[in-house]
N, C-alpha and C. Protein backbone atom coordinates (compact mmCIF):
# COMPACT_ATOMS: atom_id res chain seq x y z
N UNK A 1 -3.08 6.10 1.50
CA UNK A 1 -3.80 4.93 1.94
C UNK A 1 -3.74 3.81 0.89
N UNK A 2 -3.96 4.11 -0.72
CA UNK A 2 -3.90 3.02 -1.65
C UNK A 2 -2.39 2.87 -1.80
N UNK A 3 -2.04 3.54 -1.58
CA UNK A 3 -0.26 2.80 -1.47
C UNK A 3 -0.10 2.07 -0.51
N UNK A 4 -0.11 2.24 0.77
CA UNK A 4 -0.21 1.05 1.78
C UNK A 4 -0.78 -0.37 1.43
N UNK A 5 -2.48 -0.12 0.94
CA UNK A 5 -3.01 -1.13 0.93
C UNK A 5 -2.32 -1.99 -0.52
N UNK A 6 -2.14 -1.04 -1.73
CA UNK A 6 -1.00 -1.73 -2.84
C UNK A 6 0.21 -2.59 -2.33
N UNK A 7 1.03 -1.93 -1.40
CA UNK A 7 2.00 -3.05 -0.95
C UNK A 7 1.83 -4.16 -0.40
N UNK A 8 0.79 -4.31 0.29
CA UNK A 8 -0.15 -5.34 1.25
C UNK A 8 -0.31 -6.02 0.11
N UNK A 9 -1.64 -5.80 -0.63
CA UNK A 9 -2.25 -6.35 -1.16
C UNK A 9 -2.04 -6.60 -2.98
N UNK A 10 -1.02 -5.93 -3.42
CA UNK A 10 -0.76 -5.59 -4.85
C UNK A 10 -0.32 -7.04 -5.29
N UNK A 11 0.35 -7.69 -4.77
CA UNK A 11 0.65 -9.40 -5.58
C UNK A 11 -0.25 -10.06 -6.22
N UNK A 12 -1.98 -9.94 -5.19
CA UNK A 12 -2.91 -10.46 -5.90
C UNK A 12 -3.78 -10.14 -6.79
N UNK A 13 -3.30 -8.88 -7.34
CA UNK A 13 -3.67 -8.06 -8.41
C UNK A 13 -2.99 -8.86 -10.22
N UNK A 14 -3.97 -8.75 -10.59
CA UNK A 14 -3.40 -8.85 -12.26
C UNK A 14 -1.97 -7.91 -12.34
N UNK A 15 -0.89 -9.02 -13.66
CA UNK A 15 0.23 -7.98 -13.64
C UNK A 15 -0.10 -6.13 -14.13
N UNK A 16 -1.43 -6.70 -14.79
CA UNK A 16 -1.43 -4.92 -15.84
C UNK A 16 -1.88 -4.34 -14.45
N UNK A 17 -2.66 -4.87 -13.62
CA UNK A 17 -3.38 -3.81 -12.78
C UNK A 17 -1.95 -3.22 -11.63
N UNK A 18 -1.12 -3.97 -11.56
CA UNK A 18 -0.15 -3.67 -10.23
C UNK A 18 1.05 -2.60 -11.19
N UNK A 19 0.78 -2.63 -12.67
CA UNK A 19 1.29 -1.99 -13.19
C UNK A 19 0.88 -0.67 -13.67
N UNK A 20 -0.32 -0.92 -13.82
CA UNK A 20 -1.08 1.03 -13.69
C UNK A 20 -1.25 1.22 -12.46
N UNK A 21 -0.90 0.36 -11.63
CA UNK A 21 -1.32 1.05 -9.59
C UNK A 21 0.18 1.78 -9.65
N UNK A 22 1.24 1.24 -9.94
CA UNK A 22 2.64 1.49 -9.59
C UNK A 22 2.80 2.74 -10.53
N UNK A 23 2.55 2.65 -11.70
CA UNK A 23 2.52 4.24 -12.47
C UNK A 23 1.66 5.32 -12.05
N UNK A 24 0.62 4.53 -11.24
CA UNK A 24 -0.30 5.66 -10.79
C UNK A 24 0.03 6.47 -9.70
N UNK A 25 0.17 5.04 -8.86
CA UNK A 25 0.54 5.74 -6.97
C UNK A 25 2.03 6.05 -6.92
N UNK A 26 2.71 5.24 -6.81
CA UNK A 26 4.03 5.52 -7.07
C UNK A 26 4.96 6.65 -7.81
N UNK A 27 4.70 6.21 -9.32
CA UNK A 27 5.02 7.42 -9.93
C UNK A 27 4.41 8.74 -10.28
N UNK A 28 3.27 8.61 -10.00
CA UNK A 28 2.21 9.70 -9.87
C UNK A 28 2.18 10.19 -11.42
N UNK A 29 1.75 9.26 -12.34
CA UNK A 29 1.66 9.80 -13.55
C UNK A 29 0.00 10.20 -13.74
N UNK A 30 0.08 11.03 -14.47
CA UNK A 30 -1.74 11.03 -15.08
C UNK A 30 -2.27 9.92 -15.81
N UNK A 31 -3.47 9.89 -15.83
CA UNK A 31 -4.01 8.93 -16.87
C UNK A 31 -3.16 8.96 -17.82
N UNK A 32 -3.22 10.41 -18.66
CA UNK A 32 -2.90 10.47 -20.00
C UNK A 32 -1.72 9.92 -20.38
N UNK A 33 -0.58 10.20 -19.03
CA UNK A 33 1.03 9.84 -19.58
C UNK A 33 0.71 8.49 -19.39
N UNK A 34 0.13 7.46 -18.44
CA UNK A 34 0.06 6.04 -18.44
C UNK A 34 -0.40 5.16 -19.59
N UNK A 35 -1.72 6.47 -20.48
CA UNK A 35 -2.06 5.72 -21.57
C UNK A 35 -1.14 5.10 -22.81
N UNK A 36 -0.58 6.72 -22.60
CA UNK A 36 0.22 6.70 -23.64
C UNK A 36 1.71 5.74 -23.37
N UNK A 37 1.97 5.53 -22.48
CA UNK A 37 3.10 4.70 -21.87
C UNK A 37 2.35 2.92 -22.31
N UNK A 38 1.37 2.97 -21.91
CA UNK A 38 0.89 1.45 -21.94
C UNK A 38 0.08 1.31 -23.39
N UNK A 39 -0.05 2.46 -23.96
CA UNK A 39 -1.02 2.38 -25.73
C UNK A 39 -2.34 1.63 -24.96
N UNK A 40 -2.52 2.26 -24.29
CA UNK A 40 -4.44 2.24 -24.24
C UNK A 40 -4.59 3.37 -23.68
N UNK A 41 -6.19 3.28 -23.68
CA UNK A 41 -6.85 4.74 -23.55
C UNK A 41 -6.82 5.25 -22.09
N UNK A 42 -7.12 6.73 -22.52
CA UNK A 42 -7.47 7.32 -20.96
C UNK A 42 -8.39 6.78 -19.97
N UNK A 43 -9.32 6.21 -20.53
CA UNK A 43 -10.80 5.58 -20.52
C UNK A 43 -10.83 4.25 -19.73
N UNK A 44 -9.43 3.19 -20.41
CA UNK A 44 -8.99 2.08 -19.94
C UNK A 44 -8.21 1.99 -18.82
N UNK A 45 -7.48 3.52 -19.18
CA UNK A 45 -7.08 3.36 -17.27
C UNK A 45 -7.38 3.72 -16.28
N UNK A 46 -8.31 5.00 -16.66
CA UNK A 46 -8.95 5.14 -15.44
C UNK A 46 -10.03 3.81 -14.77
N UNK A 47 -10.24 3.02 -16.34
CA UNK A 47 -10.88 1.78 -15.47
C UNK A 47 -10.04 0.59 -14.62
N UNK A 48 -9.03 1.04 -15.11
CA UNK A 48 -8.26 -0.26 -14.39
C UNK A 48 -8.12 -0.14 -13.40
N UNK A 49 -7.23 1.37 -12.76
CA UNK A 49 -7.51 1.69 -11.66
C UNK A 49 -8.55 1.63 -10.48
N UNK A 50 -9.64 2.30 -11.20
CA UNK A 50 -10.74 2.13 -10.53
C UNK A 50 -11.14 0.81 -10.06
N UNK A 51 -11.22 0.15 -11.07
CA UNK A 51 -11.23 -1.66 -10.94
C UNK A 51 -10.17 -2.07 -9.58
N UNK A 52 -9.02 -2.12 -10.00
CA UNK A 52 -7.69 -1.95 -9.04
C UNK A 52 -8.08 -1.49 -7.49
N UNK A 53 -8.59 -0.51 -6.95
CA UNK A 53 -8.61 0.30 -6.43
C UNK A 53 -9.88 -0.46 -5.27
N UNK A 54 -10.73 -0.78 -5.94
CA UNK A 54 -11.84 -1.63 -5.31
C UNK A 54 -11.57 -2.40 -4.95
N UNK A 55 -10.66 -3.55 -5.94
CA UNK A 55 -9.90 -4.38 -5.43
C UNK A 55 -9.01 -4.49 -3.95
N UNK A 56 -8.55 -3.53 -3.94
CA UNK A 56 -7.46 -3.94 -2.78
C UNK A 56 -8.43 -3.28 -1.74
N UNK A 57 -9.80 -2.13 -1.45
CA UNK A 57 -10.41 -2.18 -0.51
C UNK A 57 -10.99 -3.29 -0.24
N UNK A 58 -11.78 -3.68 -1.09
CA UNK A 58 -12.45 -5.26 -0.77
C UNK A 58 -11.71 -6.25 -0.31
N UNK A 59 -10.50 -6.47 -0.80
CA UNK A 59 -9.39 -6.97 -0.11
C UNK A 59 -8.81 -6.68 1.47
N UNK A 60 -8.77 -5.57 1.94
CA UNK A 60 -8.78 -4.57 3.05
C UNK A 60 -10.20 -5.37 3.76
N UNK A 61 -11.27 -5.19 2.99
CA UNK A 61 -12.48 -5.44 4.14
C UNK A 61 -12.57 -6.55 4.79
N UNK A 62 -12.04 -7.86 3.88
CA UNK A 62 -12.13 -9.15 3.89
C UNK A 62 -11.14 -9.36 5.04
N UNK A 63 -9.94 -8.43 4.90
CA UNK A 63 -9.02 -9.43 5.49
C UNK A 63 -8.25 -8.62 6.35
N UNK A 64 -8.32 -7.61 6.42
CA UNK A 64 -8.14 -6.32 7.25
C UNK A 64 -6.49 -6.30 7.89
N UNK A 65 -5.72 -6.99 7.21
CA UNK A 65 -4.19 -6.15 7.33
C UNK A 65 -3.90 -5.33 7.70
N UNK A 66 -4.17 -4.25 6.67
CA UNK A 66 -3.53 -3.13 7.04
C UNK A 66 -4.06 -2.45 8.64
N UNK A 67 -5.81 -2.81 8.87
CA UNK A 67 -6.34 -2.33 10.10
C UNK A 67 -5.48 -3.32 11.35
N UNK A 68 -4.86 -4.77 11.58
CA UNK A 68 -4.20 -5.25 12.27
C UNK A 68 -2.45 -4.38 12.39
N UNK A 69 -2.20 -4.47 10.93
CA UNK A 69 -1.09 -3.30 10.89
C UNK A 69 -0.37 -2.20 12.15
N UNK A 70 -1.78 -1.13 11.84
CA UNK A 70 -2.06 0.04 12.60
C UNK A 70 -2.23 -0.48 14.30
N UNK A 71 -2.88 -1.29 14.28
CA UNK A 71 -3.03 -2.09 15.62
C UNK A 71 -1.64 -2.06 16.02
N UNK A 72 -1.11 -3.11 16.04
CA UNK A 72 0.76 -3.24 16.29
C UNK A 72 1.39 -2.18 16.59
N UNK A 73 1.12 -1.23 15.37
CA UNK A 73 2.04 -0.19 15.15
C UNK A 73 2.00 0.65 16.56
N UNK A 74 0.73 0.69 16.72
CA UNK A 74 0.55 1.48 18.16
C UNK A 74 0.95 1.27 19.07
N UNK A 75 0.77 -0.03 19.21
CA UNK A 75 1.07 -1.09 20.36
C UNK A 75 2.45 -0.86 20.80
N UNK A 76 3.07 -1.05 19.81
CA UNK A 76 5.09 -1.21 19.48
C UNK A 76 5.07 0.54 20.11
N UNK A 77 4.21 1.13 19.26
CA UNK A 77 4.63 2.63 20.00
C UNK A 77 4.39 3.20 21.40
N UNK A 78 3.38 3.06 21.67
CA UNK A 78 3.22 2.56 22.95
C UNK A 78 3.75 1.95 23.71
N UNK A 79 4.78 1.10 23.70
CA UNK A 79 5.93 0.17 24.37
C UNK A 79 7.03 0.66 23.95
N UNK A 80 7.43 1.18 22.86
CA UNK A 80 8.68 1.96 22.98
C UNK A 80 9.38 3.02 23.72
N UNK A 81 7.99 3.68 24.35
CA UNK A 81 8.45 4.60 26.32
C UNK A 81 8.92 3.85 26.69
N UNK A 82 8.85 2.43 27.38
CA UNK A 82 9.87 1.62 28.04
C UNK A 82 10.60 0.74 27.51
N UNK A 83 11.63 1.72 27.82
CA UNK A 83 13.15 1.38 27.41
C UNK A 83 13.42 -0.52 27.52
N UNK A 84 12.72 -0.82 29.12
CA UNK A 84 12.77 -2.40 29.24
C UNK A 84 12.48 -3.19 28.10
N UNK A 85 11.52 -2.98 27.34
CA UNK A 85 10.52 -3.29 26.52
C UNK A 85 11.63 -4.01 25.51
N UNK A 86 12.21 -3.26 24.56
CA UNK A 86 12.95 -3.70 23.88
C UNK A 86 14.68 -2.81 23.63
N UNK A 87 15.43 -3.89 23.18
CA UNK A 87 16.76 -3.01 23.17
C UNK A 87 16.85 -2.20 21.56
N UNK A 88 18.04 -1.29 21.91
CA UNK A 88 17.64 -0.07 20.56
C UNK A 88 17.32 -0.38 19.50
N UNK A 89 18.62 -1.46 19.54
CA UNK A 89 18.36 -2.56 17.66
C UNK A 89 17.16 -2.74 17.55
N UNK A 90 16.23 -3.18 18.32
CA UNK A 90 15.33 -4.06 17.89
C UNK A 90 14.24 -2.71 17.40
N UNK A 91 13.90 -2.19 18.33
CA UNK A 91 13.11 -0.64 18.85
C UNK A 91 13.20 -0.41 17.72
N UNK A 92 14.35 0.33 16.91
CA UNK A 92 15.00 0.62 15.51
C UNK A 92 14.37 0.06 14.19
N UNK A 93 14.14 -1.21 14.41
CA UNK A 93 13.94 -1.79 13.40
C UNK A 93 12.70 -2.24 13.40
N UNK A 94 11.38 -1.80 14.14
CA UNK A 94 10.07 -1.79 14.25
C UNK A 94 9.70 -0.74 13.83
N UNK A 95 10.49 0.69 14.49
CA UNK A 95 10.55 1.63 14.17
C UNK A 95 9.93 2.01 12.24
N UNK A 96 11.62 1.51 12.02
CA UNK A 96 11.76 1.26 10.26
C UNK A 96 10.31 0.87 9.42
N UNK A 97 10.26 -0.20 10.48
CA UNK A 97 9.02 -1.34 9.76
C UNK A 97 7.72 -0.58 9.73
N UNK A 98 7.45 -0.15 10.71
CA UNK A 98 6.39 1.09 10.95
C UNK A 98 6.19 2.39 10.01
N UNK A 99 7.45 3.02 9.14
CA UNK A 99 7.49 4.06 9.11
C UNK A 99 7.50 5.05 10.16
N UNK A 100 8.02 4.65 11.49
CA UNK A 100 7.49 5.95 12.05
C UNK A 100 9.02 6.33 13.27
């Protein structure tokens, strides 16, 4: 879920914060390897994150993307039973866009 809402919402994040989100979620490092990667503490990143993390829900609440997102996504899936609906290319490439 914070990876979704990170891609959405990660631009308007501070560079350090989109940079312990991306070591965090992404590369799935621990605190400890991030500290030591960035020379601050365990302490500092679990706050950043945390900080981070609030961020892009509050961001989410305000402005609800990702919940319009999911909307579509259904929608498109839901219309992809008929074939009329759209041709493969296109189908394909909602598909993609969707993950699904």
């Amino acid at each position: 879920m914070f990876s979704r809402l990170n891609s959405i919402y990660g631009p308007l994040l501070t560079e350090k914060q989109r940079e312990v989100l991306n070591l965090y979620l992404e590369q799935d490092l621990s605190l400890k390897e991030i500290g030591e990667r960035l020379c601050i503490s365990r302490q500092g990143v679990y706050d950043l994150i945390k900080r981070s993390l609030r961020t892009l829900t509050e961001l989410e609440n305000k402005l609800s993307f990702q919940q319009r997102l999911d909307h579509i996504r259904d929608q498109v899936l839901a219309l992809s039973g008929d074939k009329r609906m759209f041709d493969e290319k296109t189908l394909k490439e909602l598909k993609e866009f969707f993950n699904v």
